[in-house]
Protein backbone atom coordinates (compact mmCIF):
# COMPACT_ATOMS: atom_id res chain seq x y z
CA UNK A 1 -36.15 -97.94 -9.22
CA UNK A 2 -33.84 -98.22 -6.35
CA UNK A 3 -31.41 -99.17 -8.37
CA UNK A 4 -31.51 -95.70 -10.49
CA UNK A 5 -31.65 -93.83 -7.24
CA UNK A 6 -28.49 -95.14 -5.88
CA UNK A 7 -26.61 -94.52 -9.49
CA UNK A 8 -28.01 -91.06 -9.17
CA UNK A 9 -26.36 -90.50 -5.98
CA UNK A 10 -23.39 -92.03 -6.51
CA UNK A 11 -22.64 -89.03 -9.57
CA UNK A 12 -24.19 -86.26 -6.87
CA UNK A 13 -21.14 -87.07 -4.80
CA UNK A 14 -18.35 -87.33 -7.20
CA UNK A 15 -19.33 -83.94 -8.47
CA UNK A 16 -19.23 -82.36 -4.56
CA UNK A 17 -16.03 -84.73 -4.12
CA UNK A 18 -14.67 -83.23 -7.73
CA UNK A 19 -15.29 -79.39 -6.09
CA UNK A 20 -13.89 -79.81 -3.08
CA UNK A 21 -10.63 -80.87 -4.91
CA UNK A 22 -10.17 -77.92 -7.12
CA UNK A 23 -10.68 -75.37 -4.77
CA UNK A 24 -8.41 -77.05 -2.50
CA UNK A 25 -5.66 -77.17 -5.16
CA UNK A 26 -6.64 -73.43 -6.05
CA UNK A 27 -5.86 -72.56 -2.23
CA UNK A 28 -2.18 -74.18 -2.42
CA UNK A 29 -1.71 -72.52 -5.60
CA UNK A 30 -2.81 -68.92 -4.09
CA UNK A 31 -0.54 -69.88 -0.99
CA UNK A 32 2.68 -70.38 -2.92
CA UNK A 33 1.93 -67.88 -5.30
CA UNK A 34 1.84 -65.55 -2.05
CA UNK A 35 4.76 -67.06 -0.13
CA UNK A 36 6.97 -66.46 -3.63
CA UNK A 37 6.36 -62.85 -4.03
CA UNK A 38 6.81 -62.33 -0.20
CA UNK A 39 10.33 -63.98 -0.50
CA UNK A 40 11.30 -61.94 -3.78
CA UNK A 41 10.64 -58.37 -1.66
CA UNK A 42 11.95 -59.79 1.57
CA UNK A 43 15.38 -58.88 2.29
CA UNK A 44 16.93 -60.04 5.34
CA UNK A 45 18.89 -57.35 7.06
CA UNK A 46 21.88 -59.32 7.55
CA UNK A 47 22.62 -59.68 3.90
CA UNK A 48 23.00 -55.65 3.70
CA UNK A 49 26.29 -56.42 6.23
CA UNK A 50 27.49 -58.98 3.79
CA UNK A 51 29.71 -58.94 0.77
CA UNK A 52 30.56 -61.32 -2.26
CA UNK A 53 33.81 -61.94 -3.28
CA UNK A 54 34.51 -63.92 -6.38
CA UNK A 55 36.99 -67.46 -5.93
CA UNK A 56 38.82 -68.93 -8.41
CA UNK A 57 36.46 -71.77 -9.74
CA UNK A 58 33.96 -68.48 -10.45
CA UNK A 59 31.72 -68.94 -7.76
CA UNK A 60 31.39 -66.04 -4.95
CA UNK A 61 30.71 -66.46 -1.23
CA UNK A 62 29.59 -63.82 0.89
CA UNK A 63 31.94 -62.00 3.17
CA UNK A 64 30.92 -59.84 6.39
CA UNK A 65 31.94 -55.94 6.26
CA UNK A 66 33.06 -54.44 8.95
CA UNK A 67 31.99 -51.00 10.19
CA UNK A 68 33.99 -48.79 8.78
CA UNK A 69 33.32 -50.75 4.87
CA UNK A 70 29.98 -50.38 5.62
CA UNK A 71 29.77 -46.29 6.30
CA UNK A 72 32.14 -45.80 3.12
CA UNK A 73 29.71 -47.97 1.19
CA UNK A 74 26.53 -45.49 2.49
CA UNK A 75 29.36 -42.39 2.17
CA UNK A 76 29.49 -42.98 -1.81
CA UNK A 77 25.88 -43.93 -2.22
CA UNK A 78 24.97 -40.01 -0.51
CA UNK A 79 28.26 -38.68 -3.32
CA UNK A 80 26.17 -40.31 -6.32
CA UNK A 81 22.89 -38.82 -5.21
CA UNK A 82 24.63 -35.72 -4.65
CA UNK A 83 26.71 -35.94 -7.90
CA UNK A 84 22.99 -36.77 -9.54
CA UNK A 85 21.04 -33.77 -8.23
CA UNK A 86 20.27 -30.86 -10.62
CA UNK A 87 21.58 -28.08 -8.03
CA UNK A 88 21.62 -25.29 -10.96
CA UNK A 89 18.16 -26.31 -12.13
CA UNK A 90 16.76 -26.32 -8.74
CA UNK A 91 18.78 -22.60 -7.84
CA UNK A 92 17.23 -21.15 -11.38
CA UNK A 93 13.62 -22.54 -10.07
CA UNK A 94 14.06 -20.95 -6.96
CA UNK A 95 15.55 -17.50 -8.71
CA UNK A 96 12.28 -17.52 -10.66
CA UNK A 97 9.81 -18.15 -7.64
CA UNK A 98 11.50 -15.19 -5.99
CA UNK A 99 11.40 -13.18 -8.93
CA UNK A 100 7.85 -13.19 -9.42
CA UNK A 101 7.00 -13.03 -6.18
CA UNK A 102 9.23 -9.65 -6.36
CA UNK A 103 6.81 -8.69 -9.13
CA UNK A 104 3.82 -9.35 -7.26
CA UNK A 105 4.39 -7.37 -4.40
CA UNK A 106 6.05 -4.30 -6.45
CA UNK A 107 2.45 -4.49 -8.60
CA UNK A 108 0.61 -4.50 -5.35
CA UNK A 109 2.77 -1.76 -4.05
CA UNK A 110 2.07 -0.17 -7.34
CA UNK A 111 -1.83 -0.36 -6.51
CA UNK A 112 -1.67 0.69 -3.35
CA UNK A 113 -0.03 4.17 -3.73
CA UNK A 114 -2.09 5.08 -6.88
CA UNK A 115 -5.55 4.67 -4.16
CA UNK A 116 -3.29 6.75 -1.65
CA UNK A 117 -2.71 9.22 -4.56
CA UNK A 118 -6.10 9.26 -5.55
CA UNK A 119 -7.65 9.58 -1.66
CA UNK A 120 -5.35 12.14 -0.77
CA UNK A 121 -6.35 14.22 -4.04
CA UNK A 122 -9.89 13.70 -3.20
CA UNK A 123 -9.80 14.84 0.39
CA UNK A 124 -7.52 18.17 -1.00
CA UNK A 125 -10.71 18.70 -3.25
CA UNK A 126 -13.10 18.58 -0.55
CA UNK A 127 -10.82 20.52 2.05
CA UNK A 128 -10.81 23.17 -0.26
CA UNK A 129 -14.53 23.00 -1.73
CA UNK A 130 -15.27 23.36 2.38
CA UNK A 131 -13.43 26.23 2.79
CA UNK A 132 -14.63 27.80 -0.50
CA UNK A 133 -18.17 27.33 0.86
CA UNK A 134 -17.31 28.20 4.56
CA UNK A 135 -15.78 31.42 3.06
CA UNK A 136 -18.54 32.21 1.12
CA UNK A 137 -21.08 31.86 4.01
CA UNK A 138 -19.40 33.88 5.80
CA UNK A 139 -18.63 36.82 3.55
CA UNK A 140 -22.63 36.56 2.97
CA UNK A 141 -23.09 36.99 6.76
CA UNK A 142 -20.66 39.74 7.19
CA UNK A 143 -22.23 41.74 4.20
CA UNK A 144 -26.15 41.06 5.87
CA UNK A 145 -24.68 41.84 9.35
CA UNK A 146 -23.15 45.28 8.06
CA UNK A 147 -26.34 46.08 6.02
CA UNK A 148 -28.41 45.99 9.52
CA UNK A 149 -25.62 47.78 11.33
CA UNK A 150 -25.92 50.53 8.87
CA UNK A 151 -29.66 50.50 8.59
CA UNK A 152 -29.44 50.86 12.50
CA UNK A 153 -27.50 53.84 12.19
CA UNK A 154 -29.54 55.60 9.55
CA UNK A 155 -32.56 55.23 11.72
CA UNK A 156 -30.45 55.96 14.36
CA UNK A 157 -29.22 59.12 12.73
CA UNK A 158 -32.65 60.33 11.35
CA UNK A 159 -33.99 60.28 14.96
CA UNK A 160 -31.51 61.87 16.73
CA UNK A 161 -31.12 64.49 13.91
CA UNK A 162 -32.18 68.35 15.19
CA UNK A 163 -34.20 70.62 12.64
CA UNK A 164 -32.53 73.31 11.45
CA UNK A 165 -33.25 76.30 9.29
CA UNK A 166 -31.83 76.69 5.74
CA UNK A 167 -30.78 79.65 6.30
CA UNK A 168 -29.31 79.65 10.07
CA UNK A 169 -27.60 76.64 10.20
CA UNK A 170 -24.89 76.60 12.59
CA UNK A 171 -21.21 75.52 11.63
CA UNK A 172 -20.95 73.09 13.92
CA UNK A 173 -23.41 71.21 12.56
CA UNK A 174 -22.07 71.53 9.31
CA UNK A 175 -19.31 70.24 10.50
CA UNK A 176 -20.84 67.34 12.05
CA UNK A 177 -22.60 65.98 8.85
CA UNK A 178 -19.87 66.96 6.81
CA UNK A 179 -17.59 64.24 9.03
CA UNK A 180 -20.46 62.20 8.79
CA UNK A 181 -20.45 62.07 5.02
CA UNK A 182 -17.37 61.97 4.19
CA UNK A 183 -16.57 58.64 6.49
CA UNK A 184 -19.97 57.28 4.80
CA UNK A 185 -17.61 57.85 1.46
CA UNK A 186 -14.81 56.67 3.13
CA UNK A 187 -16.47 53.18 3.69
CA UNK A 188 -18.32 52.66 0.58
CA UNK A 189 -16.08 53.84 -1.42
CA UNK A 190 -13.12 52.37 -0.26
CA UNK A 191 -10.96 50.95 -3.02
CA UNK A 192 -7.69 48.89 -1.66
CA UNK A 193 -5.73 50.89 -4.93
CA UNK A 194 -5.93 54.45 -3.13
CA UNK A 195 -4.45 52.87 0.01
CA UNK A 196 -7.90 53.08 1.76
CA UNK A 197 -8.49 50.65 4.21
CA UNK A 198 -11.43 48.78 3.59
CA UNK A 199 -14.30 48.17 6.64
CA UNK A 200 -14.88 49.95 10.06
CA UNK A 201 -12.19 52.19 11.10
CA UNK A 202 -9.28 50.81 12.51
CA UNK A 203 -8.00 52.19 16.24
CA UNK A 204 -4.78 54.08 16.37
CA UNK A 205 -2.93 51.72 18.54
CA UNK A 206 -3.14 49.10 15.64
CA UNK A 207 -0.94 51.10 13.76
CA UNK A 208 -2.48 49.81 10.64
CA UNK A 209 -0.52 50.36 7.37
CA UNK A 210 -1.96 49.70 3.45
CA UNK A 211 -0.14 47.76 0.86
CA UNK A 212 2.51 46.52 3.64
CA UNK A 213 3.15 42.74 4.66
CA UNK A 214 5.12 41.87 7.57
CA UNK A 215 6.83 38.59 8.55
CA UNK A 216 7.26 37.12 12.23
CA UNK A 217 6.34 33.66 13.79
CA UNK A 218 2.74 33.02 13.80
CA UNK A 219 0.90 33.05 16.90
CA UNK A 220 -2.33 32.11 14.80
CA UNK A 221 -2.66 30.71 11.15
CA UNK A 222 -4.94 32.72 9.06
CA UNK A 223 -5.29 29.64 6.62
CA UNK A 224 -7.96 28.83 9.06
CA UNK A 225 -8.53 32.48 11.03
CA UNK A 226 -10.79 34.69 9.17
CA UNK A 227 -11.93 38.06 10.07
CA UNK A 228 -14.51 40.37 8.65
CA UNK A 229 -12.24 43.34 8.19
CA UNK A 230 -8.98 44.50 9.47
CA UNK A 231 -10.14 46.30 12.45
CA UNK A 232 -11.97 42.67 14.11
CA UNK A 233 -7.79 41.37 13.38
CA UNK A 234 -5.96 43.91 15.16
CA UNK A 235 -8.56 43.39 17.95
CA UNK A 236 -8.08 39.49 17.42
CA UNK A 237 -4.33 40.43 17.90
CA UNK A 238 -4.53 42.48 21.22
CA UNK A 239 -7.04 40.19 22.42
CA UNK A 240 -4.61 36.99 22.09
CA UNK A 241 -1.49 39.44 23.77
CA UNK A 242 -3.85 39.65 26.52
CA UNK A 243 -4.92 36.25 27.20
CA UNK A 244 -1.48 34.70 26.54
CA UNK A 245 0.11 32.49 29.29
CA UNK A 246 3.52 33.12 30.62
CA UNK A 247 5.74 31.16 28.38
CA UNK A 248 3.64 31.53 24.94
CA UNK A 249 4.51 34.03 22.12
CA UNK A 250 2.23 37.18 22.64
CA UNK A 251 0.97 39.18 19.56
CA UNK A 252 2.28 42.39 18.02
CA UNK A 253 2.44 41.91 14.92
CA UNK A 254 -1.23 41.45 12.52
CA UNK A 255 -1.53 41.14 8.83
CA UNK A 256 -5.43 41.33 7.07
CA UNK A 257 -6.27 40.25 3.54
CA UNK A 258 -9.03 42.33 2.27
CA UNK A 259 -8.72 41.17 -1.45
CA UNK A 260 -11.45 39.39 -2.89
CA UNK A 261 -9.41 37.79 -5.04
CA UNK A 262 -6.78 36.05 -2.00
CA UNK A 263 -3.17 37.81 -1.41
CA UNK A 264 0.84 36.85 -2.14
CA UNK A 265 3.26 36.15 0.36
CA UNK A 266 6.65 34.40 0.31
CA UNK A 267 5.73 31.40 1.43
CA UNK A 268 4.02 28.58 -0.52
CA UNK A 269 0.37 28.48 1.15
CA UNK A 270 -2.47 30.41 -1.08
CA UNK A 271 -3.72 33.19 1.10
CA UNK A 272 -7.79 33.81 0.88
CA UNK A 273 -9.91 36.30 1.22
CA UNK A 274 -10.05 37.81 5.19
CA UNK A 275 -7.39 35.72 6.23
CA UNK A 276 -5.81 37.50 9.51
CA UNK A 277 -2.61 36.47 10.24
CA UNK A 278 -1.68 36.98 14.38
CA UNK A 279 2.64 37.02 14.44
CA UNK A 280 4.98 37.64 17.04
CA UNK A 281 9.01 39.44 16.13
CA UNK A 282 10.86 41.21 18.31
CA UNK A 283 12.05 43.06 15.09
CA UNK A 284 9.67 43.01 12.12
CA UNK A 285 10.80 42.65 9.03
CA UNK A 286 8.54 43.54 5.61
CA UNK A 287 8.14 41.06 3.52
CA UNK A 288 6.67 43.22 0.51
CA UNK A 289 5.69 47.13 0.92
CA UNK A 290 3.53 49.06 -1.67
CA UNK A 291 4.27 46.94 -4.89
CA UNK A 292 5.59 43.50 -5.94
CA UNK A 293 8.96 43.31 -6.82
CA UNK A 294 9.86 42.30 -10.78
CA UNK A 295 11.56 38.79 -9.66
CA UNK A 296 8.77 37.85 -7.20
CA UNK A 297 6.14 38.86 -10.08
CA UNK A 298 7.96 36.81 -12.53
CA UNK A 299 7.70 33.59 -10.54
CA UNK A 300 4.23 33.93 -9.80
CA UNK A 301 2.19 35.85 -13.01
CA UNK A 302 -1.06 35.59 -11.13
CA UNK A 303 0.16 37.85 -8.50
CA UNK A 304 -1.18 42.04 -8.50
CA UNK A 305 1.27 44.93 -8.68
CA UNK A 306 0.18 46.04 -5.87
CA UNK A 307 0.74 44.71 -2.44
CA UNK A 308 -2.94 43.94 -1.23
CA UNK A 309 -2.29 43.37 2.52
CA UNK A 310 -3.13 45.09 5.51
CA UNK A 311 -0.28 44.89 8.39
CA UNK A 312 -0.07 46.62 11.61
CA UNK A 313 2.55 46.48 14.69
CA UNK A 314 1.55 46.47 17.99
């Protein structure tokens, strides 16, 4: 028994004794292995400063280079590299980066001024759908506000009126309500064709003249000045003339657009309806007087025959 105990023991260490060997001989092996590729990358620097030079038995020793051997030798290395480098290639790469980014910014350029295009239509639409509806308000206002005015009157009239008899009816009555009906005509009546000057009557130092449009500088714009008739402009005119400061253009010059259907004038802006015009000219000139000319009609069809303004000097 003891025996068999001790042969047992006796293999237990050979095999420990047998594995402590082979990984000791795998260790050197991974050391040299190690130290071997280390050597084959490892180049010393001094070998870069040396040359070979081949003797006459065939063998070659290494020489030492100088300085000046040495920057030649790195002088044609950077020539090769140079020589090597696709320099048209790289210039055509670089012309076709640039070139699309050219085409990128040209379609965003592109983009960009369509919105603009499209914004500033939209805000002409509105601007003119405002002043459409501003126009319209007004004219609706104007035509309720005369409606009282002359409702006022008529009542006004009927109580102040004085009972006569049919038969003795003095002439200066008749006279009376025969100016009275006749400016009634006068105002309902009034037709821009017969040279009738349409609204309340207009005061005799407006000078006011039918069918008649005269230039000058404009004190006031009447693209955004409206006025119920031609009278409340000529008013608007001495008004301003007044209240001018010394050094601003004072008004003597007024022009009224009673058409409905907007006016012409030489200039490219489309004239409304009530539009009063305040101008200042130390000599006014006419721009049109009683009827459109043949040329001016021919380059605008739309416009009337007749000259619709209203124009006064002060």
């Amino acid at each position: 028994m003891a025996k068999a105990c001790e042969s047992a023991y006796r293999v237990r260490c050979s095999f420990k004794q047998a594995t402590v060997v082979i990984c000791a001989c795998n260790l050197m092996m991974v050391v040299c292995i190690s130290q071997c590729l280390i050597l084959s990358y490892y180049v010393p620097a001094t070998n870069l400063t040396l040359s070979y030079s081949r003797q006459i038995d065939g063998t070659f020793l290494p020489t030492k280079l100088d300085a000046q051997e040495q920057l030649n030798i790195v002088r044609d290395a950077n020539q090769a590299r140079l020589a090597a480098k696709p320099v048209k290639l790289i210039e055509r790469v670089k012309e076709i980066q640039q070139e699309a980014l050219l085409q990128v910014v040209a379609a965003s350029d592109k983009a960009t001024q369509n919105q603009q295009t499209e914004i500033s239509k939209r805000i002409t639409g509105l601007r003119f759908q405002g002043l459409d509806k501003w126009r319209r308000e007004k004219l609706k206002h104007a035509q309720s506000r005369e409606a009282a005015l002359l409702k006022t009157e008529m009542t006004s009239q009927e109580k102040d009126k004085v009972p006569v008899e049919e038969d003795v009816m003095p002439d200066e009555v008749v006279n009376v309500l025969d100016q009275s009906e006749g400016s009634g005509k006068v105002q309902d009546g009034a037709e821009i064709e017969d040279g009738i000057i349409p609204g309340r009557p207009v005061p005799e130092i407006c000078h006011a003249e039918a069918h008649t449009d005269y230039d000058g500088v404009a004190v006031r714009w009447g693209l955004t000045h409206h006025v119920e008739s031609a009278a409340d402009c000529c008013e608007a005119c001495l008004k301003q003339a007044r209240t001018a400061k010394s050094g601003e253009k004072r008004c003597n010059v007024w022009v009224f657009c009673p058409a409905e259907g907007g006016c012409f004038s030489p200039d490219v802006n489309e004239h409304k309806h009530q539009e009063c015009w305040l101008k200042q000219a130390d000599k006014p000139k006419l721009n049109f007087k009683g009827h459109y000319d043949e040329v001016y009609r021919r380059e605008h069809p739309t416009a009337p025959v007749i000259v619709p303004w209203v124009s006064g000097i002060i």
